[in-house]
Protein backbone atom coordinates (compact mmCIF):
# COMPACT_ATOMS: atom_id res chain seq x y z
CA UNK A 1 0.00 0.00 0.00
CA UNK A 2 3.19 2.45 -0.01
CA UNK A 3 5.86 3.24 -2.27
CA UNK A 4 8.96 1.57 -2.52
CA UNK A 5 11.71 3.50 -0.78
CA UNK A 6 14.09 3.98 -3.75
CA UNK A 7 10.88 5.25 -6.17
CA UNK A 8 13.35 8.43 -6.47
CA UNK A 9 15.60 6.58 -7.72
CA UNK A 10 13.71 4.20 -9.91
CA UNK A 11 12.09 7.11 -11.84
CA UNK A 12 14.64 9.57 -11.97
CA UNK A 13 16.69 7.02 -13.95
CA UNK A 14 13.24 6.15 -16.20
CA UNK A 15 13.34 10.37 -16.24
CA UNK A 16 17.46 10.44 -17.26
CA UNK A 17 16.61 7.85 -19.81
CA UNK A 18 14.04 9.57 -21.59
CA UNK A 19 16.31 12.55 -21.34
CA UNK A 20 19.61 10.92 -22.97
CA UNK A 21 17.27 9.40 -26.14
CA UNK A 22 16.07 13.13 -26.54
CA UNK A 23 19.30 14.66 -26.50
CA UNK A 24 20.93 11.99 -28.78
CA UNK A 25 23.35 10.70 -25.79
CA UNK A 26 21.55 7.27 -26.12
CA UNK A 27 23.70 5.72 -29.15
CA UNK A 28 20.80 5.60 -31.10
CA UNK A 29 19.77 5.95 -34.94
CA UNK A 30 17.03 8.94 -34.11
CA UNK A 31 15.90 11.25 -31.93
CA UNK A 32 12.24 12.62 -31.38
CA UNK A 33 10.87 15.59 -31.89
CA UNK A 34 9.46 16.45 -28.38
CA UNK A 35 8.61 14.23 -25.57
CA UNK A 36 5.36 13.38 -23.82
CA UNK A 37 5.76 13.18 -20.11
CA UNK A 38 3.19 12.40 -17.80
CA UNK A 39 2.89 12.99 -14.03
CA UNK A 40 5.61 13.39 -11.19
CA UNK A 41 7.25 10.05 -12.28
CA UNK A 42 8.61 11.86 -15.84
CA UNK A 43 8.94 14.69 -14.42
CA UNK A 44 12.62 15.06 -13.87
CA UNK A 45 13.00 14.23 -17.83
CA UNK A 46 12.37 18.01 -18.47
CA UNK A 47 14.89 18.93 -15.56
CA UNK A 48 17.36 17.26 -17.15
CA UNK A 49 16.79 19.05 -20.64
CA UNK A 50 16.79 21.96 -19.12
CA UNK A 51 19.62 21.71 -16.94
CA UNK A 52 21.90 20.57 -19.63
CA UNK A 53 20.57 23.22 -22.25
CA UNK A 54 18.93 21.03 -24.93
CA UNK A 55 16.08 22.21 -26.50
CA UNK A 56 13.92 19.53 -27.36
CA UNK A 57 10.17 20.43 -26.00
CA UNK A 58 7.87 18.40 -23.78
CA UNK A 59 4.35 17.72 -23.21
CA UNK A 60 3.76 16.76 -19.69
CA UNK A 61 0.23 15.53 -18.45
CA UNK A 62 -1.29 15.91 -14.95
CA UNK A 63 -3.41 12.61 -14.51
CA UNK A 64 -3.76 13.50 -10.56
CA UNK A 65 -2.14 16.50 -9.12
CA UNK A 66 -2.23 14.97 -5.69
CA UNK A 67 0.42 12.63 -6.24
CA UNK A 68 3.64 14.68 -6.49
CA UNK A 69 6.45 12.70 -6.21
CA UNK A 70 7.77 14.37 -3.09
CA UNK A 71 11.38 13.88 -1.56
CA UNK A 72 13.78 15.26 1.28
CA UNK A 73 16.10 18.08 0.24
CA UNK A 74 18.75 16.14 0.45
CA UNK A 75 18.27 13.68 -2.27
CA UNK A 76 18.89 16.38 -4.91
CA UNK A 77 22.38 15.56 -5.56
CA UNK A 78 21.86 11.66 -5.87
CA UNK A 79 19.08 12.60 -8.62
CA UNK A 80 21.13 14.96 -10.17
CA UNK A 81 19.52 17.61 -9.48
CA UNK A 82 21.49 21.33 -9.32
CA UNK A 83 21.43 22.78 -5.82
CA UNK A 84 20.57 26.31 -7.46
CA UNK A 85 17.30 24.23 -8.98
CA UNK A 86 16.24 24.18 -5.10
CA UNK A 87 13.86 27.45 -4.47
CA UNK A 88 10.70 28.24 -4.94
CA UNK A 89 10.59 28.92 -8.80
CA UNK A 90 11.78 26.02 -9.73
CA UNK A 91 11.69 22.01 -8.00
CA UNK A 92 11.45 23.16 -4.32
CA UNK A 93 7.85 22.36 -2.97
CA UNK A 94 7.38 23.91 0.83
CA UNK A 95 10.75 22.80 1.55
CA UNK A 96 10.55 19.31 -0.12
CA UNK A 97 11.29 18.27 -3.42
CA UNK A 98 8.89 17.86 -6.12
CA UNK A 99 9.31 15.64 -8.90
CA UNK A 100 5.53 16.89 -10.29
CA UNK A 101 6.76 20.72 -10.17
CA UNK A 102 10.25 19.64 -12.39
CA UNK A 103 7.38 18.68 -14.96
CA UNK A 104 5.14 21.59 -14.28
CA UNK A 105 7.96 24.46 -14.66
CA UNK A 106 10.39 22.80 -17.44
CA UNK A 107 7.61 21.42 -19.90
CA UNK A 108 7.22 23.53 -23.11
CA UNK A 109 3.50 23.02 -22.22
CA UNK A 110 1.47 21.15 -19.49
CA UNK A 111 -2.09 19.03 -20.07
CA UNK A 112 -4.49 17.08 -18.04
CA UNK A 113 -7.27 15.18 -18.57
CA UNK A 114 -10.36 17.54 -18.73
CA UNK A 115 -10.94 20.60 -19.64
CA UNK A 116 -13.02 21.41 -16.40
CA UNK A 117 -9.64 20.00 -14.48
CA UNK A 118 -7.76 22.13 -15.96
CA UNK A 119 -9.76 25.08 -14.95
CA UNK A 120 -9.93 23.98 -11.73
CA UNK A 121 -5.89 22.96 -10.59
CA UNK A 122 -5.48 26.99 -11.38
CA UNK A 123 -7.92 27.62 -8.22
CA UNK A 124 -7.12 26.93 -4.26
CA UNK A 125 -9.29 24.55 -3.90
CA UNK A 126 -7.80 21.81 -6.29
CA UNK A 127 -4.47 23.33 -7.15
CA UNK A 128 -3.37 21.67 -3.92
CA UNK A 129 -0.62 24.77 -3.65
CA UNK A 130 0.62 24.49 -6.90
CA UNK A 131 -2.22 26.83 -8.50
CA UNK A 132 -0.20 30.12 -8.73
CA UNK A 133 2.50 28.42 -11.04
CA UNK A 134 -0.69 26.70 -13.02
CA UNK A 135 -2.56 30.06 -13.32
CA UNK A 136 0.97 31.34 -15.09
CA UNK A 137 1.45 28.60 -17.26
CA UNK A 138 -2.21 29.08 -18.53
CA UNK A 139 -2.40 32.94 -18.87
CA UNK A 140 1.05 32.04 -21.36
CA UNK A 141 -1.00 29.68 -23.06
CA UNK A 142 0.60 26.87 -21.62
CA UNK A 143 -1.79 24.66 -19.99
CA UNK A 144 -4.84 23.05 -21.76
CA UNK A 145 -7.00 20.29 -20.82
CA UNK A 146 -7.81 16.97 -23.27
CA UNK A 147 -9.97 14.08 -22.20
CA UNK A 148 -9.41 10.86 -22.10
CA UNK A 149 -11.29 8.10 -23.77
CA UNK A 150 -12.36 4.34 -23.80
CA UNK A 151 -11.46 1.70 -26.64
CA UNK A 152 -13.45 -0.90 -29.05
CA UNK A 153 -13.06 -3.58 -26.47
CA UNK A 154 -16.18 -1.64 -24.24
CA UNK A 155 -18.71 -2.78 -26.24
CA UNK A 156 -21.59 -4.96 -24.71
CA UNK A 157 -22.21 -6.41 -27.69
CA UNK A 158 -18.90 -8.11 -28.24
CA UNK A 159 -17.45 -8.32 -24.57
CA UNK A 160 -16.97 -11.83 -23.97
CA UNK A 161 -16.59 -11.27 -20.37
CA UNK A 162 -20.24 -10.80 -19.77
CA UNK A 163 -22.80 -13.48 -18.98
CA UNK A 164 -24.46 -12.06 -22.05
CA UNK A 165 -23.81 -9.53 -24.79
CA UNK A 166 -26.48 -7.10 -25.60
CA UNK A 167 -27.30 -4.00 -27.45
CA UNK A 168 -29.31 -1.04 -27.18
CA UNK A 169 -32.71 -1.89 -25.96
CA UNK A 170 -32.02 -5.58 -25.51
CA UNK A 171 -32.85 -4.98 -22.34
CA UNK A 172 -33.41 -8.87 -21.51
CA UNK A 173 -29.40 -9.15 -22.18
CA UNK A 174 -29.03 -6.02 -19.50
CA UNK A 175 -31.16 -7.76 -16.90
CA UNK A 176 -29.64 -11.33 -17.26
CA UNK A 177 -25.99 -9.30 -16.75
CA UNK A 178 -28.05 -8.40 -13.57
CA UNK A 179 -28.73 -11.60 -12.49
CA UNK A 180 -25.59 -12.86 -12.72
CA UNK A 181 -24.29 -10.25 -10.83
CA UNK A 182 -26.71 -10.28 -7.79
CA UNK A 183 -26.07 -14.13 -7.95
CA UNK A 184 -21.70 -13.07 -7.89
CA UNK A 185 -22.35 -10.87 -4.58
CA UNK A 186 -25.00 -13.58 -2.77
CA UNK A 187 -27.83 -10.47 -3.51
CA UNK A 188 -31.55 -11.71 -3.12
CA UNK A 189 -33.71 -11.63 -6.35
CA UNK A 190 -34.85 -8.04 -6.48
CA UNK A 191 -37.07 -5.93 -9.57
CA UNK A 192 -35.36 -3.02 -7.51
CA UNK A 193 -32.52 -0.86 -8.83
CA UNK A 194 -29.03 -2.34 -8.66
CA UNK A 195 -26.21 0.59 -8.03
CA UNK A 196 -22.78 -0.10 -8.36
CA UNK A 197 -19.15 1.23 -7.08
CA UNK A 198 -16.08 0.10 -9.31
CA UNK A 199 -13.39 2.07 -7.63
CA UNK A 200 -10.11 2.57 -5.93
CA UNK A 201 -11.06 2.62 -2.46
CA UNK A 202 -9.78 5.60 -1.37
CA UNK A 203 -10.76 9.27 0.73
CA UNK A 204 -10.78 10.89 -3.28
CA UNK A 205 -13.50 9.01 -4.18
CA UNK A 206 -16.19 10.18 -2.07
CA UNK A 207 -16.73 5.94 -0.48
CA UNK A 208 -17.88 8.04 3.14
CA UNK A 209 -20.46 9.70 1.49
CA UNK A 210 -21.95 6.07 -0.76
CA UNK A 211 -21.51 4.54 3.33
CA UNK A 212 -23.67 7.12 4.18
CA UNK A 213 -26.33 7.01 1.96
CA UNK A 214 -26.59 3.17 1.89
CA UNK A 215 -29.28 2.59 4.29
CA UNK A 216 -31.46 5.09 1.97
CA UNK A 217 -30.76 3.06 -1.04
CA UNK A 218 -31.57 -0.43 0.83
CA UNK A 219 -34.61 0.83 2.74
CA UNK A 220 -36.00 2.28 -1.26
CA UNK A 221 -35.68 -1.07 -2.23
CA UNK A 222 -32.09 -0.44 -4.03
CA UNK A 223 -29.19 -3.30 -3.72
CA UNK A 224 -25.48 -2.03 -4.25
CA UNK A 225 -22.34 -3.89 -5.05
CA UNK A 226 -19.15 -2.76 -4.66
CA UNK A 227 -15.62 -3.96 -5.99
CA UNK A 228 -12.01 -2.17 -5.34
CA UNK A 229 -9.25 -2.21 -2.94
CA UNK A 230 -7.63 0.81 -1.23
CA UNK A 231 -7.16 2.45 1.95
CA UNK A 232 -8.10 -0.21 4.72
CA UNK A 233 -10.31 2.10 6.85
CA UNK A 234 -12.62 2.29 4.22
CA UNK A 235 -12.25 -1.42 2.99
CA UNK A 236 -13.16 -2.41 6.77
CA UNK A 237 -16.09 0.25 6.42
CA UNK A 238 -17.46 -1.57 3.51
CA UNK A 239 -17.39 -5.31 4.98
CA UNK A 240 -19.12 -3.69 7.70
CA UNK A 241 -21.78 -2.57 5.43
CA UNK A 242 -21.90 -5.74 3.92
CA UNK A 243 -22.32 -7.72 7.09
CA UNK A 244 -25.22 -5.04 8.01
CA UNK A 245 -27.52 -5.42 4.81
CA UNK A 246 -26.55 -9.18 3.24
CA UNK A 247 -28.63 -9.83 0.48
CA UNK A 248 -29.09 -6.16 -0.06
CA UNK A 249 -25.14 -5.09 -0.24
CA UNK A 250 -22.57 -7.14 -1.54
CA UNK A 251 -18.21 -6.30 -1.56
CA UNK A 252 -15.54 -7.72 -3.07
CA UNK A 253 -11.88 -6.24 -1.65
CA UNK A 254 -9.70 -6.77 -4.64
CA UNK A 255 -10.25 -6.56 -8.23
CA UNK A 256 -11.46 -8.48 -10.97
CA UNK A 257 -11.65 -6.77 -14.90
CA UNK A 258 -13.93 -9.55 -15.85
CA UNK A 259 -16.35 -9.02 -12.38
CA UNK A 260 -15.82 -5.12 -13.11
CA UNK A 261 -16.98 -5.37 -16.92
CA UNK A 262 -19.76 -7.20 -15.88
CA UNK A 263 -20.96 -4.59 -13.04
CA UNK A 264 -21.38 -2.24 -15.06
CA UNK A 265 -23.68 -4.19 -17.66
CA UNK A 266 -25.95 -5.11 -14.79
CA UNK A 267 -25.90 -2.43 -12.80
CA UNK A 268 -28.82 0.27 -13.63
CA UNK A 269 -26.59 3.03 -12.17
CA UNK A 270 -23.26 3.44 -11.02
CA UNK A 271 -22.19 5.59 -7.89
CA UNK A 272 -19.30 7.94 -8.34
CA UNK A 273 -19.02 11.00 -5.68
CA UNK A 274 -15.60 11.50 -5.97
CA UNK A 275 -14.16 15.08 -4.14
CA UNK A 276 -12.13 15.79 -7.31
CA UNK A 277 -11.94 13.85 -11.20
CA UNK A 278 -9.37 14.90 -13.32
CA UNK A 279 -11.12 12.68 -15.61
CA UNK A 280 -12.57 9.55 -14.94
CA UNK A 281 -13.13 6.35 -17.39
CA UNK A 282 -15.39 4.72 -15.39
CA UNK A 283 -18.51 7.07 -15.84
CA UNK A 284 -17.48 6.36 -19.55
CA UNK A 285 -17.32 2.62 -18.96
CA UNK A 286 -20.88 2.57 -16.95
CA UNK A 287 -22.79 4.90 -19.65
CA UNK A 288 -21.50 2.26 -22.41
CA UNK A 289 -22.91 -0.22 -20.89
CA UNK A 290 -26.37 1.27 -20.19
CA UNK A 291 -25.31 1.84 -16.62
CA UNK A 292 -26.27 5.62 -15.77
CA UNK A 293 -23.30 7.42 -13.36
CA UNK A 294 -24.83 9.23 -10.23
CA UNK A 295 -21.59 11.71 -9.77
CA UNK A 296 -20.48 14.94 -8.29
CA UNK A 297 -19.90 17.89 -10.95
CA UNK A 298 -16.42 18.18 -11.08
CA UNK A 299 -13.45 17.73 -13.27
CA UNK A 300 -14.44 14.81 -16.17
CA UNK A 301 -17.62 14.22 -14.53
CA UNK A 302 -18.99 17.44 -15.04
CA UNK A 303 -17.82 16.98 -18.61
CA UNK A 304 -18.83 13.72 -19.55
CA UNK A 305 -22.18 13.30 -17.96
CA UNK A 306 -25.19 15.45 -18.87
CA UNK A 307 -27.35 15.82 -16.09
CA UNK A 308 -30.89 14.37 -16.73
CA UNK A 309 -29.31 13.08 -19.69
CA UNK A 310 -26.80 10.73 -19.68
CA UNK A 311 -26.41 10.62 -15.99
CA UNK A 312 -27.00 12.45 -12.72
CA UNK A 313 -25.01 15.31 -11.02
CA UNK A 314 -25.08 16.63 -8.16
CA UNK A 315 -23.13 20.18 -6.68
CA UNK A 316 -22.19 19.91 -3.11
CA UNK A 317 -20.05 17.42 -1.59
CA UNK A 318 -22.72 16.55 1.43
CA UNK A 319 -24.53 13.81 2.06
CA UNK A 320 -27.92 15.63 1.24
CA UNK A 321 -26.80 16.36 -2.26
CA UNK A 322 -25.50 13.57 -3.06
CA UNK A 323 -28.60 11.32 -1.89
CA UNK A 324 -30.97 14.12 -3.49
CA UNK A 325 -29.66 12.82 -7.01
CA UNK A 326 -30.10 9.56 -5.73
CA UNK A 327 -33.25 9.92 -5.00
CA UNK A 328 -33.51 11.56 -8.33
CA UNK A 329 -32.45 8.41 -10.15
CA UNK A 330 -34.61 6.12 -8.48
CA UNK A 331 -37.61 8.12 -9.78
CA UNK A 332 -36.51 8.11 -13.10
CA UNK A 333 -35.97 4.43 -12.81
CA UNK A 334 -39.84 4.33 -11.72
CA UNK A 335 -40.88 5.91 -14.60
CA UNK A 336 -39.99 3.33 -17.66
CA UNK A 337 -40.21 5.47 -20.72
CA UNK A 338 -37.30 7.98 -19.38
CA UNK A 339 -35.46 5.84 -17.74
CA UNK A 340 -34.87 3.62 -21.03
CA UNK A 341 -34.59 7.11 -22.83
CA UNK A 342 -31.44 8.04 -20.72
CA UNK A 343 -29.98 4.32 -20.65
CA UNK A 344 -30.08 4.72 -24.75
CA UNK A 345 -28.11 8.22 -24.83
CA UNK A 346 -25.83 6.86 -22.51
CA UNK A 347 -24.86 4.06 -24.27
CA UNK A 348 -25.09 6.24 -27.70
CA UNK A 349 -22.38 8.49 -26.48
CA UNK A 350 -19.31 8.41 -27.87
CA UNK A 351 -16.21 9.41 -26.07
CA UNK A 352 -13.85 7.32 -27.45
CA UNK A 353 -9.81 7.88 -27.98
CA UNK A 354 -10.57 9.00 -31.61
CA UNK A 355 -11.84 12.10 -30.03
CA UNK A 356 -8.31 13.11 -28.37
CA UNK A 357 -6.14 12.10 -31.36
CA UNK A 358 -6.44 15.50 -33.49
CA UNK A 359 -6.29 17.31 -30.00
CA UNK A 360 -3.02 16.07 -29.52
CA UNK A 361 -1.54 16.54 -32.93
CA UNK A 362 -2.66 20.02 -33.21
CA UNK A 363 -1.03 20.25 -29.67
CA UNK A 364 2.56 18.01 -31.08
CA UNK A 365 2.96 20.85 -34.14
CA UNK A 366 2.40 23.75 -32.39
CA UNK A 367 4.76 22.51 -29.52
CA UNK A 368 7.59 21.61 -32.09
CA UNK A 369 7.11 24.94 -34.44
CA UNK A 370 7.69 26.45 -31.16
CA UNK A 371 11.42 25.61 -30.50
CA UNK A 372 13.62 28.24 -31.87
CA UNK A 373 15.86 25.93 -33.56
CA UNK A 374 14.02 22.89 -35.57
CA UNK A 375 15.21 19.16 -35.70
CA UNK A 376 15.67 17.48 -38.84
CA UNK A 377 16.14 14.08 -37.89
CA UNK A 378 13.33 11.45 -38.22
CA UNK A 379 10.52 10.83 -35.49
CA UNK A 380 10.71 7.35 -34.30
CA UNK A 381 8.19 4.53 -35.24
């Protein structure tokens, strides 16, 4: 559940790597045009650039600003790091070192994974004290946000890991993915609504607030199922649960893609309350599969579910809001006609990796057209 000691080490020399192939000292046949870093891990790889005066640009993503790759002081000189690199502008992060800020300070330009995250690292509240730097990167120009996206392979009417494929209003296929699902968890046989978590199981996700609001789901005649591993606290917190409702709840500590795949074709809605979302794939992953996400508006949520649409959102992070669009669902799941309605532009929706290719090569040309001196040697394969 913790990092290995040396991760420094481990990634600076991933990070030095990188470096050396961009700046030709690798002994290869080529050299690219720009490299694409992402989070604190890669970071360093634009130090190094910049420390040794090459110009070759970088791209570095933000999947999760909270994980910054922080370090004593003191290893700066085993990373190769320059001691005048330690302050404030540059890799020193409230007197520790931050591999995430080498990325965010020497990258020619600096993504994440939603535009609505993107707005929202430049503010206090989600910037988690790294939003002044952000806020100058994106007045330059410098920081832009580009979603994520799912592959072929979520399709429910070719995914051979569910009890049985279906398509858009095959709804007999959706409800026998439901009864092999309440049968995986030991659930009783219910016409109810079936909600489901797929999740890390940690304090980001919001799993205090689905704990809370579980007893309101179970007493509407609602059965959840849950699948993830994390933080043990909450694990513990969720076989408690279980052991309080059985029949009605159901967990499974670990993780399973096969189990997971087949959650969200029999689940009617999937519970997502995370605090913060950069992105998100499993809203995607859930709508897909006719499965509508119940999530708070922020980051990728907010731009990849349309409320009353596709999928419910809700504003606060309390308990009241967040059952309020619960409670919201399970009307709509009363009345038939609108409930299939939303299922069908859920799973009609199309956010797909297509959708983030020309995004990125727009991004690619104008970051290498921006170097003041151009390469001429070949991009690799």
């Amino acid at each position: 559940g913790v990092g290995w000691e040396d991760n420094d080490i481990r990634f600076a020399r991933l990070s030095l790597a990188a470096a050396q192939i961009a700046s030709g000292q690798a002994g290869l046949d080529w050299q690219p045009d720009l490299l694409h870093l992402n989070d604190w891990t890669c970071g360093l790889a634009a130090g190094y650039l910049h420390w040794w005066g090459h110009d070759v640009p970088s791209v570095f993503t933000i999947h999760n600003l909270a994980y910054q790759g922080l370090y004593d002081v003191s290893r700066c000189q085993a990373l190769g790091i320059p001691a005048d690199a330690f302050n404030m502008h540059e890799v020193e992060y409230f007197g520790q070192l931050s591999l995430m800020k080498a990325g965010l300070v020497y990258a020619s330009h600096i993504t994440t994974v939603s535009a609505t995250y993107a707005r929202e690292i430049t503010t206090p509240q989600f910037g988690c004290g790294l939003n002044g730097l952000l806020t100058q990167r994106a007045e330059k120009g410098q920081l832009s946000g580009i979603p994520n996206g799912i592959d072929d392979s979520w399709d429910p009417r070719t995914d051979t890991h569910l009890a049985q494929a279906f398509a858009m209003n095959d709804w007999r296929g959706k409800r026998a993915n439901a009864e092999h699902v309440r049968r995986m968890f030991g659930l009783g046989v219910s016409n109810g609504p079936l909600f489901a978590v797929v999740s890390r199981l940690v304090h980001q996700k919001g799993l205090d607030l689905t704990i809370g609001a579980a007893e309101s789901i179970v007493r509407a005649g609602g059965q959840i199922v849950f699948i993830g591993r994390g933080e043990m606290p909450v694990e513990k917190a969720l076989c408690n649960l279980a052991a309080r409702f059985p029949g009605s709840i159901g967990v499974n500590i670990g993780f399973d893609e096969g189990e997971a795949r087949c959650m969200y074709a029999g689940s009617d809605f999937l519970l997502m309350p995370s605090r913060f979302e950069p992105c998100g794939l499993s809203q995607m992953y859930a709508q897909r599969f006719g499965s509508l996400p119940i999530a708070h508006r922020t980051g990728g949520l907010a731009d990849t579910i349309e409320d009353g649409v596709t999928g419910f959102l809700f504003d606060e992070m309390t308990l009241e809001s967040y059952i309020h669009a619960i409670q919201r669902a399970m009307t709509v799941f009363q009345a038939t006609d609108l409930f299939y309605a939303m299922r069908r532009a859920a799973m009609a929706g199309r956010y797909h990796w297509r959708q983030s290719i020309e995004p990125y090569s727009q991004l690619y040309r104008k970051v290498v057209t921006g170097k003041e001196k151009q390469h001429t040697y070949a991009v690799a394969p």
